[in-house]
C-alpha atoms as a PDB file:
ATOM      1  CA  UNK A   1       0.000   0.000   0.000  1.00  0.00           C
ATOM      2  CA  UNK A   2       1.007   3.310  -1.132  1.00  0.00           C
ATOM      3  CA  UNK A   3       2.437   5.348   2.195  1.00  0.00           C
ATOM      4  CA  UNK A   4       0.297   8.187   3.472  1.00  0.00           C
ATOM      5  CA  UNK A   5       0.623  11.651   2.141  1.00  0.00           C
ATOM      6  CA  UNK A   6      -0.296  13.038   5.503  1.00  0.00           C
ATOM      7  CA  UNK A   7      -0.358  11.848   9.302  1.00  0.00           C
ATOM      8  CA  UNK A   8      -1.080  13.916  11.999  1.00  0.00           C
ATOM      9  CA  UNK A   9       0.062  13.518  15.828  1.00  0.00           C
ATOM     10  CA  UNK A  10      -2.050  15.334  18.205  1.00  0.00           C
ATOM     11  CA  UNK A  11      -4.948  15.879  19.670  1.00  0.00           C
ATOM     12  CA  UNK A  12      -8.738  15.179  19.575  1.00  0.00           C
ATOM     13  CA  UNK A  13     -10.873  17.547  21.281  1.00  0.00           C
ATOM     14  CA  UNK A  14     -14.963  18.406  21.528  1.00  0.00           C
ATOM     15  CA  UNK A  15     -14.925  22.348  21.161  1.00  0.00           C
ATOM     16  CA  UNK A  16     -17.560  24.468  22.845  1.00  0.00           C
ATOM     17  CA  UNK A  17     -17.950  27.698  21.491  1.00  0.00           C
ATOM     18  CA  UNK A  18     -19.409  30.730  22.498  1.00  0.00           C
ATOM     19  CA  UNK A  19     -19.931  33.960  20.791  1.00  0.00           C
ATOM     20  CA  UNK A  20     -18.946  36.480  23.171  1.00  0.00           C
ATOM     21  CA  UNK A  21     -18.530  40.794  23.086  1.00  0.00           C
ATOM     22  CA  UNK A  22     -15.129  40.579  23.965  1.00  0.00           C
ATOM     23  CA  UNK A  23     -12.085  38.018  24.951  1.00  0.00           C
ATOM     24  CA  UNK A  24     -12.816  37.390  28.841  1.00  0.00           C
ATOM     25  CA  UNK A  25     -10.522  39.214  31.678  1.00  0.00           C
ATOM     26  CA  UNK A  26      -9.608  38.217  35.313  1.00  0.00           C
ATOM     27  CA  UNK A  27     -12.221  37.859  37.015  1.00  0.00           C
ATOM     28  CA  UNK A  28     -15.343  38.976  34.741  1.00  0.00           C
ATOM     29  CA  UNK A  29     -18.107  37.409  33.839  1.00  0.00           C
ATOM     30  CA  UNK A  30     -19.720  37.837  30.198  1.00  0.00           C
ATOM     31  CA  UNK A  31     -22.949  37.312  28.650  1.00  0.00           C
ATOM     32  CA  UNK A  32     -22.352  35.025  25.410  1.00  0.00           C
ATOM     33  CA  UNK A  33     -24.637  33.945  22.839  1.00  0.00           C
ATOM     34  CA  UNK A  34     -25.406  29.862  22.605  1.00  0.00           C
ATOM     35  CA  UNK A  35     -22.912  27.255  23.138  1.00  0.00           C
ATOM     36  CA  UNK A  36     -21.788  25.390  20.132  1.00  0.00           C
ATOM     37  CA  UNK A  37     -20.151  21.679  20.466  1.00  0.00           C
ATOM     38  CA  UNK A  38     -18.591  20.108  17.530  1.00  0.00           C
ATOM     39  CA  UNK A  39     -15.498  18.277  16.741  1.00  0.00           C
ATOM     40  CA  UNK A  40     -11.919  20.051  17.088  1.00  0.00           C
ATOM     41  CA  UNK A  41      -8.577  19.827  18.672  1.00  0.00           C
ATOM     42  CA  UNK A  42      -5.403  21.025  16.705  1.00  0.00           C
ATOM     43  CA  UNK A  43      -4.293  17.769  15.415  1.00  0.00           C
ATOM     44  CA  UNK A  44      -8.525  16.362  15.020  1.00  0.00           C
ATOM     45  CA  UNK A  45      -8.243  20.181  12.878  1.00  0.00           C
ATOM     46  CA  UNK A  46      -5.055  19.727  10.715  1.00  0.00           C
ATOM     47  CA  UNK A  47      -5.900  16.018   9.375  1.00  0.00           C
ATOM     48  CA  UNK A  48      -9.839  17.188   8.406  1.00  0.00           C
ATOM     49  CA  UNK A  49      -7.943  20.107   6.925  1.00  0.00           C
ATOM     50  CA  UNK A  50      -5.645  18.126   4.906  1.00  0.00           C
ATOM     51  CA  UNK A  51      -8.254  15.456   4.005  1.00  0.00           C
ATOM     52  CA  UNK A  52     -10.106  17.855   2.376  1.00  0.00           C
ATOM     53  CA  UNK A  53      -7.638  19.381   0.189  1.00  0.00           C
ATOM     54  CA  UNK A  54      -7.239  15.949  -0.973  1.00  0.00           C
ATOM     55  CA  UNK A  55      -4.764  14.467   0.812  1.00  0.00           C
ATOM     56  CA  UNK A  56      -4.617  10.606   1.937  1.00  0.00           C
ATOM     57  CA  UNK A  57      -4.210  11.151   5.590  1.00  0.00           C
ATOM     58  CA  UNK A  58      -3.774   9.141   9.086  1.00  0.00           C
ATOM     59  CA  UNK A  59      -4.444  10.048  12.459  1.00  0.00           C
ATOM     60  CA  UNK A  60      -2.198   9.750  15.767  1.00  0.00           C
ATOM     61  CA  UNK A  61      -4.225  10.028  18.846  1.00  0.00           C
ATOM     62  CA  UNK A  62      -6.180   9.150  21.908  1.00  0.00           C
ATOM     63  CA  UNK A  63     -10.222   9.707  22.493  1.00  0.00           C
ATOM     64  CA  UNK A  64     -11.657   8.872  25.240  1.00  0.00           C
ATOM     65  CA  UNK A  65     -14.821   6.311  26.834  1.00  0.00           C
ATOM     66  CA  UNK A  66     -17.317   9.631  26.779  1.00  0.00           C
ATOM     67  CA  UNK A  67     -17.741  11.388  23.306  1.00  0.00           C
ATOM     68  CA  UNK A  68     -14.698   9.258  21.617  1.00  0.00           C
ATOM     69  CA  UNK A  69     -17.209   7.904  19.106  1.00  0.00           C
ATOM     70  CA  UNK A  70     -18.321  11.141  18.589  1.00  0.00           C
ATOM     71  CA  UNK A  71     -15.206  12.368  17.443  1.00  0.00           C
ATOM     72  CA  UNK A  72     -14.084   9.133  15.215  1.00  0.00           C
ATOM     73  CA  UNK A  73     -17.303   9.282  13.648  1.00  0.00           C
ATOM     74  CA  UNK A  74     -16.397  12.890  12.311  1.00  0.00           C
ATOM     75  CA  UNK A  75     -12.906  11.682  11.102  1.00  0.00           C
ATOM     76  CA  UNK A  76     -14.343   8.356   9.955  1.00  0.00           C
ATOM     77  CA  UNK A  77     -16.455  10.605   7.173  1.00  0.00           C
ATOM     78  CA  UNK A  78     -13.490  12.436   6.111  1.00  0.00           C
ATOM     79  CA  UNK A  79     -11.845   9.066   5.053  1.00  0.00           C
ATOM     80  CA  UNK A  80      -9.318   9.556   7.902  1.00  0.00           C
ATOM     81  CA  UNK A  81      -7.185   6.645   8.509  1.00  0.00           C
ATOM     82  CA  UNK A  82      -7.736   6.037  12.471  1.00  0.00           C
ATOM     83  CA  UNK A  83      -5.627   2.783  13.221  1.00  0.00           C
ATOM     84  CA  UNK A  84      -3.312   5.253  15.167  1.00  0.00           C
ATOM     85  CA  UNK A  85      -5.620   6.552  17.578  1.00  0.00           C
ATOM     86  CA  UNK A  86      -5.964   4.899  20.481  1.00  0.00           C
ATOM     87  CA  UNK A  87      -9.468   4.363  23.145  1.00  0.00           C
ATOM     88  CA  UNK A  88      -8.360   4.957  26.576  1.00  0.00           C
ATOM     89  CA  UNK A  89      -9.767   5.222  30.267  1.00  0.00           C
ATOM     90  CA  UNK A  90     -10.249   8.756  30.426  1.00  0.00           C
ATOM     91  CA  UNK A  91     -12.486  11.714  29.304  1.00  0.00           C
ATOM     92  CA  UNK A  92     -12.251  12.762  25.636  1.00  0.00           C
ATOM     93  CA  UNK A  93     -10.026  16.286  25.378  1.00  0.00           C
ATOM     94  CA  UNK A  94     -12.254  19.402  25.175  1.00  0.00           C
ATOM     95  CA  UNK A  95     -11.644  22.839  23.969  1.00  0.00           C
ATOM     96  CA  UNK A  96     -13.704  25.826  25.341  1.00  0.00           C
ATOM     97  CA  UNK A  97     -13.661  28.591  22.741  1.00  0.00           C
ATOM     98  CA  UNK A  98     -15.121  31.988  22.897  1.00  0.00           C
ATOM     99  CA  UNK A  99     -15.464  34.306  20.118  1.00  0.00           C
ATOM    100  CA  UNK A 100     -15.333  38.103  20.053  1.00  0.00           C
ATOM    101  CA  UNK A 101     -17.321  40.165  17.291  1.00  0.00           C
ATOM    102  CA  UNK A 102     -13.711  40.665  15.258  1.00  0.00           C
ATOM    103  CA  UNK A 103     -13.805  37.164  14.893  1.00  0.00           C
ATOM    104  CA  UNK A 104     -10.443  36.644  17.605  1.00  0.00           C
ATOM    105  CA  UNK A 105     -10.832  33.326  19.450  1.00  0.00           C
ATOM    106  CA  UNK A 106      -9.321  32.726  23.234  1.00  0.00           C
ATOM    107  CA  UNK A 107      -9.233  29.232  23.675  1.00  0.00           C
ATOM    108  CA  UNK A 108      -8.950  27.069  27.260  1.00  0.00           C
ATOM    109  CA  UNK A 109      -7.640  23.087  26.409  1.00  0.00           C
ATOM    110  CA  UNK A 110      -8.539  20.523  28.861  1.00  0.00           C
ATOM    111  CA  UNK A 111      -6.387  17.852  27.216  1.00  0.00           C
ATOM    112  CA  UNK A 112      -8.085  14.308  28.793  1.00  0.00           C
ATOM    113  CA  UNK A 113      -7.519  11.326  26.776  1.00  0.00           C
ATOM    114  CA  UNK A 114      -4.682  13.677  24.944  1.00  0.00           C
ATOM    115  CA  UNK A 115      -2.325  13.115  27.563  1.00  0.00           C
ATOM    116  CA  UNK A 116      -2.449   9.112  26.656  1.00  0.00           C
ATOM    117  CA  UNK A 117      -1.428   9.518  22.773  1.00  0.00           C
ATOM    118  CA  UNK A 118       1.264   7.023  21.970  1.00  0.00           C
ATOM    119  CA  UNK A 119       3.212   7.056  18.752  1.00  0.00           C
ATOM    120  CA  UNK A 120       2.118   4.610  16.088  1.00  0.00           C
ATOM    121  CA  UNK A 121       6.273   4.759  14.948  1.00  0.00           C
ATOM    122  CA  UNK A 122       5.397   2.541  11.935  1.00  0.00           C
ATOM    123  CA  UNK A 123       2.521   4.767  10.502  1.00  0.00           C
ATOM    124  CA  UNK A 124       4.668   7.966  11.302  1.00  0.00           C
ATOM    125  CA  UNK A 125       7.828   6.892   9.863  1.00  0.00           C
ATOM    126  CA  UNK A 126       5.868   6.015   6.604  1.00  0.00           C
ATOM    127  CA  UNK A 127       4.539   9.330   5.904  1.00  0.00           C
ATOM    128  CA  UNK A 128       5.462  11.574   3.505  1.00  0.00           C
ATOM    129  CA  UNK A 129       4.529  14.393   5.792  1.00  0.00           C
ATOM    130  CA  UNK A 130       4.307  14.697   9.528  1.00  0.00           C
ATOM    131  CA  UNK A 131       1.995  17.125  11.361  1.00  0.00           C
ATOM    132  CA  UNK A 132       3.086  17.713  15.027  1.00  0.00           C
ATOM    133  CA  UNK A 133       1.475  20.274  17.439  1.00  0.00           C
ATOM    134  CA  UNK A 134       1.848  20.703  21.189  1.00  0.00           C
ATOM    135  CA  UNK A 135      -1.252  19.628  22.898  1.00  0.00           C
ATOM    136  CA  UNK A 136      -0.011  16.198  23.588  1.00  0.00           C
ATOM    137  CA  UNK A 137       2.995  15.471  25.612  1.00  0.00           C
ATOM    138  CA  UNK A 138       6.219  16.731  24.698  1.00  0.00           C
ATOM    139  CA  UNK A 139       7.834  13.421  24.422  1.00  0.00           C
ATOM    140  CA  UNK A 140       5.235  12.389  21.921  1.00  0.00           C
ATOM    141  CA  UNK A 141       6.267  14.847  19.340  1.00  0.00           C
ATOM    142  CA  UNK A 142       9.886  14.118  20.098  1.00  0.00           C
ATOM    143  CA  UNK A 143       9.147  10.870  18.908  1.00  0.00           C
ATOM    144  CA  UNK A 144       7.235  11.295  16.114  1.00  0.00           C
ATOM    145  CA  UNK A 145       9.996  13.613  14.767  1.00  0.00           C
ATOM    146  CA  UNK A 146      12.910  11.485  15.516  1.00  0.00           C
ATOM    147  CA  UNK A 147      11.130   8.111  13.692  1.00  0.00           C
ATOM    148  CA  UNK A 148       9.890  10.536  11.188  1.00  0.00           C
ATOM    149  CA  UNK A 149      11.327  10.197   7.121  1.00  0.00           C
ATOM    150  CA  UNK A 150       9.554  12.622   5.544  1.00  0.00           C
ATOM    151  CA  UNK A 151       8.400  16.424   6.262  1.00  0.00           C
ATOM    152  CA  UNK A 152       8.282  17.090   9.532  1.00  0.00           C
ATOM    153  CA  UNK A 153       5.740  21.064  10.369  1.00  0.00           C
ATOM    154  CA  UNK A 154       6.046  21.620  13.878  1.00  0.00           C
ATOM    155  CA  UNK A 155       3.121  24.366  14.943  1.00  0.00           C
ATOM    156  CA  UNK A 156       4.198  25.040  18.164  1.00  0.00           C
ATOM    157  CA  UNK A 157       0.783  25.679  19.769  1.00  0.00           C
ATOM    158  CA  UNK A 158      -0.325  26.458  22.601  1.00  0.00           C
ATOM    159  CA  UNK A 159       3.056  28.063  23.408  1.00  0.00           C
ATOM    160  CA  UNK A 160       5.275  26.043  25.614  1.00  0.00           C
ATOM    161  CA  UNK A 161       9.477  25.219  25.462  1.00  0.00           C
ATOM    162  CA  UNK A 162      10.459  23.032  22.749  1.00  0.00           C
ATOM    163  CA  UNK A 163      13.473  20.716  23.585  1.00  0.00           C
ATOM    164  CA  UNK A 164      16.502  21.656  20.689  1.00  0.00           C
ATOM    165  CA  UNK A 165      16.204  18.128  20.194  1.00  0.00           C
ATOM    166  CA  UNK A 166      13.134  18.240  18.436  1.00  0.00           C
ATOM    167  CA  UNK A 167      14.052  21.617  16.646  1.00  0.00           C
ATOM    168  CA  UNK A 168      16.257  19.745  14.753  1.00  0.00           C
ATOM    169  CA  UNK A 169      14.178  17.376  13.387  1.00  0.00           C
ATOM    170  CA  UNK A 170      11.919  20.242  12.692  1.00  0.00           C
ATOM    171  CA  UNK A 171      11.589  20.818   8.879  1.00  0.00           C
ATOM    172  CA  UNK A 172       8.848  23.815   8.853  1.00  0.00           C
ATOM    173  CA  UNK A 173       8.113  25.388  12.215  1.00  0.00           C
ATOM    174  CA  UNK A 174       4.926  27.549  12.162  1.00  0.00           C
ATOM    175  CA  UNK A 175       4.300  29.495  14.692  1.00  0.00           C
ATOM    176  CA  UNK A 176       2.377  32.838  15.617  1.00  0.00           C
ATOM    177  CA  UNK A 177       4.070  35.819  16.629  1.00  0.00           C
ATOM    178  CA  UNK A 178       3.566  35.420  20.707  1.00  0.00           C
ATOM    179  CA  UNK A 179       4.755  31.420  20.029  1.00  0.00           C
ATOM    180  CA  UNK A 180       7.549  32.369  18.681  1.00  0.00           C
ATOM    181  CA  UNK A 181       9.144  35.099  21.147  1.00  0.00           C
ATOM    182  CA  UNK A 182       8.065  32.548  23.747  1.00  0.00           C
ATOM    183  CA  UNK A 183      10.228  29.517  22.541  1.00  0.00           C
ATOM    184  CA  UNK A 184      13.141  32.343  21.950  1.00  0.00           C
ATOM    185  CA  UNK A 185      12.166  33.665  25.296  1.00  0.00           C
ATOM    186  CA  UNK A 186      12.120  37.283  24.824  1.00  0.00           C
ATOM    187  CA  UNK A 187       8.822  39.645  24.916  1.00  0.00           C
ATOM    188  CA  UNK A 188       9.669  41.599  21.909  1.00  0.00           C
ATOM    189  CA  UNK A 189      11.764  41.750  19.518  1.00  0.00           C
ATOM    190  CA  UNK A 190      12.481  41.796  14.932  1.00  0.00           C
ATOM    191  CA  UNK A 191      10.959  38.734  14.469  1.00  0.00           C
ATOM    192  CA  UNK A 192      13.086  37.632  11.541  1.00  0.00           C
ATOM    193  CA  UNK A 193      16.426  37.942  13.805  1.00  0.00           C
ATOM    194  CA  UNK A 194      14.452  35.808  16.543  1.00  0.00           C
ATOM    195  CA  UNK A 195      13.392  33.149  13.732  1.00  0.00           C
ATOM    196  CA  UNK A 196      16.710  32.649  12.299  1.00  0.00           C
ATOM    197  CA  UNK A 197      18.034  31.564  16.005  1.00  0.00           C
ATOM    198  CA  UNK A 198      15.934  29.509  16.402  1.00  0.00           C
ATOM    199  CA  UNK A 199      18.157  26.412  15.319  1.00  0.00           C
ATOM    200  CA  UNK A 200      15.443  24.658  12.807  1.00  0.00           C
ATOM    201  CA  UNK A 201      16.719  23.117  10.295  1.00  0.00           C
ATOM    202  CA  UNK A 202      14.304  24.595   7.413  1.00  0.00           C
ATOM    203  CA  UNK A 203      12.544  27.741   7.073  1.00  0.00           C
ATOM    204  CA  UNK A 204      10.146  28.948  10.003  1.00  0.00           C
ATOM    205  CA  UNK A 205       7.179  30.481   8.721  1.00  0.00           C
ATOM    206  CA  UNK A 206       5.394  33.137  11.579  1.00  0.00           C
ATOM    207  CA  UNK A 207       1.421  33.666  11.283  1.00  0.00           C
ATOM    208  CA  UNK A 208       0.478  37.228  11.958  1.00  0.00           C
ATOM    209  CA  UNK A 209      -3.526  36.893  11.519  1.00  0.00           C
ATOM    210  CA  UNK A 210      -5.231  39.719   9.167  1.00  0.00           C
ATOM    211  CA  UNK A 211      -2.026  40.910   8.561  1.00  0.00           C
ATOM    212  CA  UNK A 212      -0.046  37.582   6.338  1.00  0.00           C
ATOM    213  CA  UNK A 213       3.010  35.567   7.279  1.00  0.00           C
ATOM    214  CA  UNK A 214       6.444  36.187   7.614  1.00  0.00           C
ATOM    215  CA  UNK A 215       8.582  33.665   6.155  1.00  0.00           C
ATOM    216  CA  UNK A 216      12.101  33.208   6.699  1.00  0.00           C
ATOM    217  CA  UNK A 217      14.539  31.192   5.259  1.00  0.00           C
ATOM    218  CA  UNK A 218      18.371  31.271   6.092  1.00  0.00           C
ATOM    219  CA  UNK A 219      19.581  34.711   5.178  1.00  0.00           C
ATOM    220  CA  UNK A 220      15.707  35.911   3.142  1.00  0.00           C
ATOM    221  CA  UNK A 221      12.903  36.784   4.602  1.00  0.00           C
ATOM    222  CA  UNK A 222       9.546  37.147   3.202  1.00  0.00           C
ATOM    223  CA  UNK A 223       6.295  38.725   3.398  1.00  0.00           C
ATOM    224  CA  UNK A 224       3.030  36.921   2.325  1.00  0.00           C
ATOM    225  CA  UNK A 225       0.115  39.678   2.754  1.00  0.00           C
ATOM    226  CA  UNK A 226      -3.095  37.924   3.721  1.00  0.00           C
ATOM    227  CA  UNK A 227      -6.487  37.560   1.791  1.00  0.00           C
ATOM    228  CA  UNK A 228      -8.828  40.085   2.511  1.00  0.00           C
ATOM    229  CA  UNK A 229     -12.266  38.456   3.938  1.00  0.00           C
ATOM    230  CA  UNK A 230     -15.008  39.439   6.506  1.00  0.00           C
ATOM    231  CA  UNK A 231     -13.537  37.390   9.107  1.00  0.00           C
ATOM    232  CA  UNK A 232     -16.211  35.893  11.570  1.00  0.00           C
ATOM    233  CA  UNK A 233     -13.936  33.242  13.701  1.00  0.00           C
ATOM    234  CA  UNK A 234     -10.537  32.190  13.685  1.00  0.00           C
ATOM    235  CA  UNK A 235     -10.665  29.197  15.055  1.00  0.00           C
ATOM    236  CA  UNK A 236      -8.538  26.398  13.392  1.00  0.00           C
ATOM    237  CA  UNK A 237      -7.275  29.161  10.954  1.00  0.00           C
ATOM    238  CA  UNK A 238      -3.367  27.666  11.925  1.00  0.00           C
ATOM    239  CA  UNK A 239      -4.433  24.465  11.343  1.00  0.00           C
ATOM    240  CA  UNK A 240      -5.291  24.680   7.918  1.00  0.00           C
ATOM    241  CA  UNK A 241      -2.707  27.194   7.625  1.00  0.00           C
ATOM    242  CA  UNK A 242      -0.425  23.590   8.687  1.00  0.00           C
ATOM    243  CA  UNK A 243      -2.395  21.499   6.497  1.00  0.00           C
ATOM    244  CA  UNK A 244      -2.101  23.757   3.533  1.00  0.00           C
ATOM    245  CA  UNK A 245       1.822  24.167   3.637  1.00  0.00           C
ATOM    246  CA  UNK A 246       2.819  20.477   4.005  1.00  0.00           C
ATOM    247  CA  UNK A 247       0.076  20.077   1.012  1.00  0.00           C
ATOM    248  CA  UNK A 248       1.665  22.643  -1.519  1.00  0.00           C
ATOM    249  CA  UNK A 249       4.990  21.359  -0.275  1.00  0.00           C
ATOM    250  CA  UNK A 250       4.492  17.714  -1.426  1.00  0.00           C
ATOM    251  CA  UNK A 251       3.281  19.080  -4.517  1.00  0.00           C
ATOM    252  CA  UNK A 252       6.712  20.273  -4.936  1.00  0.00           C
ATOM    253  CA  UNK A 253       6.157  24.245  -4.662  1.00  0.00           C
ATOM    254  CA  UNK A 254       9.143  26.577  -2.435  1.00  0.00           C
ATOM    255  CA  UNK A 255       8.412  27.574   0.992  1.00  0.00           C
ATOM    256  CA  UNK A 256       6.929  31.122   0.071  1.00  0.00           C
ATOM    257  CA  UNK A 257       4.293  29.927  -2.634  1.00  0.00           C
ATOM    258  CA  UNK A 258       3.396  27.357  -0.137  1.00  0.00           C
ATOM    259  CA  UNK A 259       2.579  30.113   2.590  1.00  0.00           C
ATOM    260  CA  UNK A 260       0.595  31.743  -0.126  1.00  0.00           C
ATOM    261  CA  UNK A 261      -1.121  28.939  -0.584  1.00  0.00           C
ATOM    262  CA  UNK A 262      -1.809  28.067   3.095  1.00  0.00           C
ATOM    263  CA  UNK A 263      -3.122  32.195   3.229  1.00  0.00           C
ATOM    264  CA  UNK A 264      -5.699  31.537   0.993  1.00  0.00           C
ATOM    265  CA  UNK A 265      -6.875  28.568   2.966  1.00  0.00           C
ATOM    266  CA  UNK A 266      -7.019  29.908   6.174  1.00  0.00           C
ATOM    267  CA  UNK A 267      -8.490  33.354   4.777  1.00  0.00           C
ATOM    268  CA  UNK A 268     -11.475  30.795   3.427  1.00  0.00           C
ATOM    269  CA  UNK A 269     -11.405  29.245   7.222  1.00  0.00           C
ATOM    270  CA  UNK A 270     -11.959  32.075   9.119  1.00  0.00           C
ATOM    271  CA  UNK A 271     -15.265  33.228   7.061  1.00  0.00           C
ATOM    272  CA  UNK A 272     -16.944  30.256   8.923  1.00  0.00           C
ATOM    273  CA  UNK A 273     -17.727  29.673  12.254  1.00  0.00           C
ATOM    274  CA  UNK A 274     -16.729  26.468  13.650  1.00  0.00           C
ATOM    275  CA  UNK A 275     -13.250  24.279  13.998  1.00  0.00           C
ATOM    276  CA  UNK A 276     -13.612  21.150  11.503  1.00  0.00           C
ATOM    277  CA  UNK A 277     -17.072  22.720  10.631  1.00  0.00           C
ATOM    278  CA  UNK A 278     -14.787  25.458   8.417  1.00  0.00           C
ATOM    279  CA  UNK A 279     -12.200  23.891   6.899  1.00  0.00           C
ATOM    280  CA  UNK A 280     -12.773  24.398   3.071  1.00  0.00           C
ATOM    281  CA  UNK A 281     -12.108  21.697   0.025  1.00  0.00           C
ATOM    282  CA  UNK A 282      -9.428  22.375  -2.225  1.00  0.00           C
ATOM    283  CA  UNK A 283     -12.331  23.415  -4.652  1.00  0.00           C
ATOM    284  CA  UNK A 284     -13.736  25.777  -2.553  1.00  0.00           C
ATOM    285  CA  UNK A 285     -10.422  27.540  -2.172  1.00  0.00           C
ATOM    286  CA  UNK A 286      -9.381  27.569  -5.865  1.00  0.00           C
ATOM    287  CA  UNK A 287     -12.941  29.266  -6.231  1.00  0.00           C
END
C-alpha cells in the first residue's frame, strides 16, 4: 500500500464555542450567545484540513470512553485513517472557545484522553509528511519527529518550550508571533532575527492573523500579505494554515508559494464559524 501523504500527531478535542462581546478578563463574567459543540482539537483540525484538500491522511491520537465515538465518527467521514488513535480510560479532550465580534478566538484546552497519545512509529515513519502540534505530551512529538522520514511542520501551539532536540528534526516550524518570542524567550523583539536563532533546520514560517506571514529562510525573509475576507472566527485558521503548507509542499512548490497557498486557505477558514465545521475543500479555495 502506497504510504500516506499526511499523518497527523495530536490531539482530539470536543470544542464548545461561544460567541462572546469581547475576549474574557480576570475575574469577569460575560454574557455570550449559545454554546456550540462540535469536533476540534489542533491535530482532530489539521488532518480534516488536509483530508479535504485531498490528501490521503492518518491520524495519531487518543479519544476517550465519553464522546470518543463522537469524534471518530467525524474523522471516519473524512476518510481519515484512524488505526493510530488509540481508546483509553479517560475523558475525551475538550476545547472551550469563545469568540469576540472581530472574529479573535481565546481558547482554554482541557487535554483528557490527549495526555495518553502514543506514537504509532510505523505509521509515522511512513509518511510523507508529519503534522506535530503541542497539545499532547512533549515526548510524543519528540518521537514522532525522531522516527519521522519525511516532512516534519512543527506548529508550536499552545506556546510552551520546545526541547533543541526536536528543533532539529523540525523541517517547517509555524508558529504565531507570541509562540515564537516565547520559545526564543524574549517579549519583543524583529521577528526575523528571533526566527533565524531559532536552530530549525528549514525555514520557520510566523502567522500574523489579518495581517499575512512572515517567512524566513536562512539569510531571506519574506512577506506573504493575507487575503482580505469578513472574518467571523478564527478558530482552526493555523491548522489549515499547517495542512495547507505540508500540502503545496508535497506538490513540490518553495516555501513562500506554499505560505501563499496556506493564506488563501485559512483566509477561506476564518469566514466560517466552527473548527472542523470550516475547513474548506481544495475546490472551494481555488474558487
Amino acid at each position: 500500500m502506497n504510504p500516506f501523504d499526511v499523518v497527523v500527531v495530536g490531539s482530539l478535542n470536543i470544542d464548545v464555542t461561544v460567541d462572546v462581546p469581547q475576549a474574557p478578563t480576570a475575574g469577569q463574567t460575560l454574557l455570550g450567545g449559545d454554546a456550540r459543540r462540535s469536533g476540534g482539537g489542533k491535530g482532530g483540525n489539521q488532518a480534516v484540513a488536509a483530508a479535504r484538500l485531498g490528501r490521503r491522511t492518518a491520524m495519531v491520537g487518543a479519544v476517550g470512553d465519553a464522546d470518543g465515538e463522537y469524534i471518530l465518527g467525524l474523522l471516519r467521514e473524512e476518510k481519515i485513517e484512524l488505526r493510530g488513535v488509540r481508546e483509553v480510560p479517560a475523558p475525551t479532550g475538550q476545547a472551550f472557545v469563545f469568540v469576540d465580534t472581530d472574529g479573535d478566538s481565546t481558547i482554554v484546552v482541557s487535554p483528557g484522553a490527549n495526555d495518553h497519545v502514543e506514537v504509532d512509529r510505523e505509521l509515522v515513519a511512513s509518511a510523507r509528511a508529519v503534522l506535530l502540534q503541542q497539545e499532547v505530551p512533549a515526548a510524543v512529538n519528540e518521537e514522532a519527529a525522531s522516527v519521522a522520514h519525511g516532512l516534519v511542520v512543527l506548529n508550536p501551539a499552545p506556546a510552551r518550550p520546545v526541547a533543541a532536540s526536536l528543533l532539529t528534526n523540525v523541517d517547517v516550524l509555524v508558529p504565531n508571533r507570541g509562540e515564537l518570542l516565547g520559545l526564543a524567550g524574549v517579549d519583543r523583539g524583529d521577528l526575523v532575527q528571533i526566527a533565524q536563532g531559532l536552530g530549525t533546520r528549514g525555514p520557520v514560517v510566523v502567522t500574523l492573523g489579518a495581517q499575512g506571514c512572515l517567512v524566513v529562510e536562512d539569510a531571506r525573509s519574506t512577506r506573504v500579505p493575507a487575503e482580505q475576507v469578513k472574518a467571523v472566527d478564527a478558530t482552526a485558521a493555523g491548522d489549515s494554515f499547517c495542512a495547507a503548507i505540508a500540502d503545496a509542499l508535497l506538490d513540490g512548490a518553495d516555501i513562500v508559494e506554499a505560505a501563499r497557498w496556506a493564506t488563501r486557505v485559512a483566509a477561506v477558514t476564518v469566514t466560517r464559524h466552527g473548527a472542523m465545521a470550516s475547513l474548506p475543500t481544495r475546490a472551494e479555495v481555488s474558487a
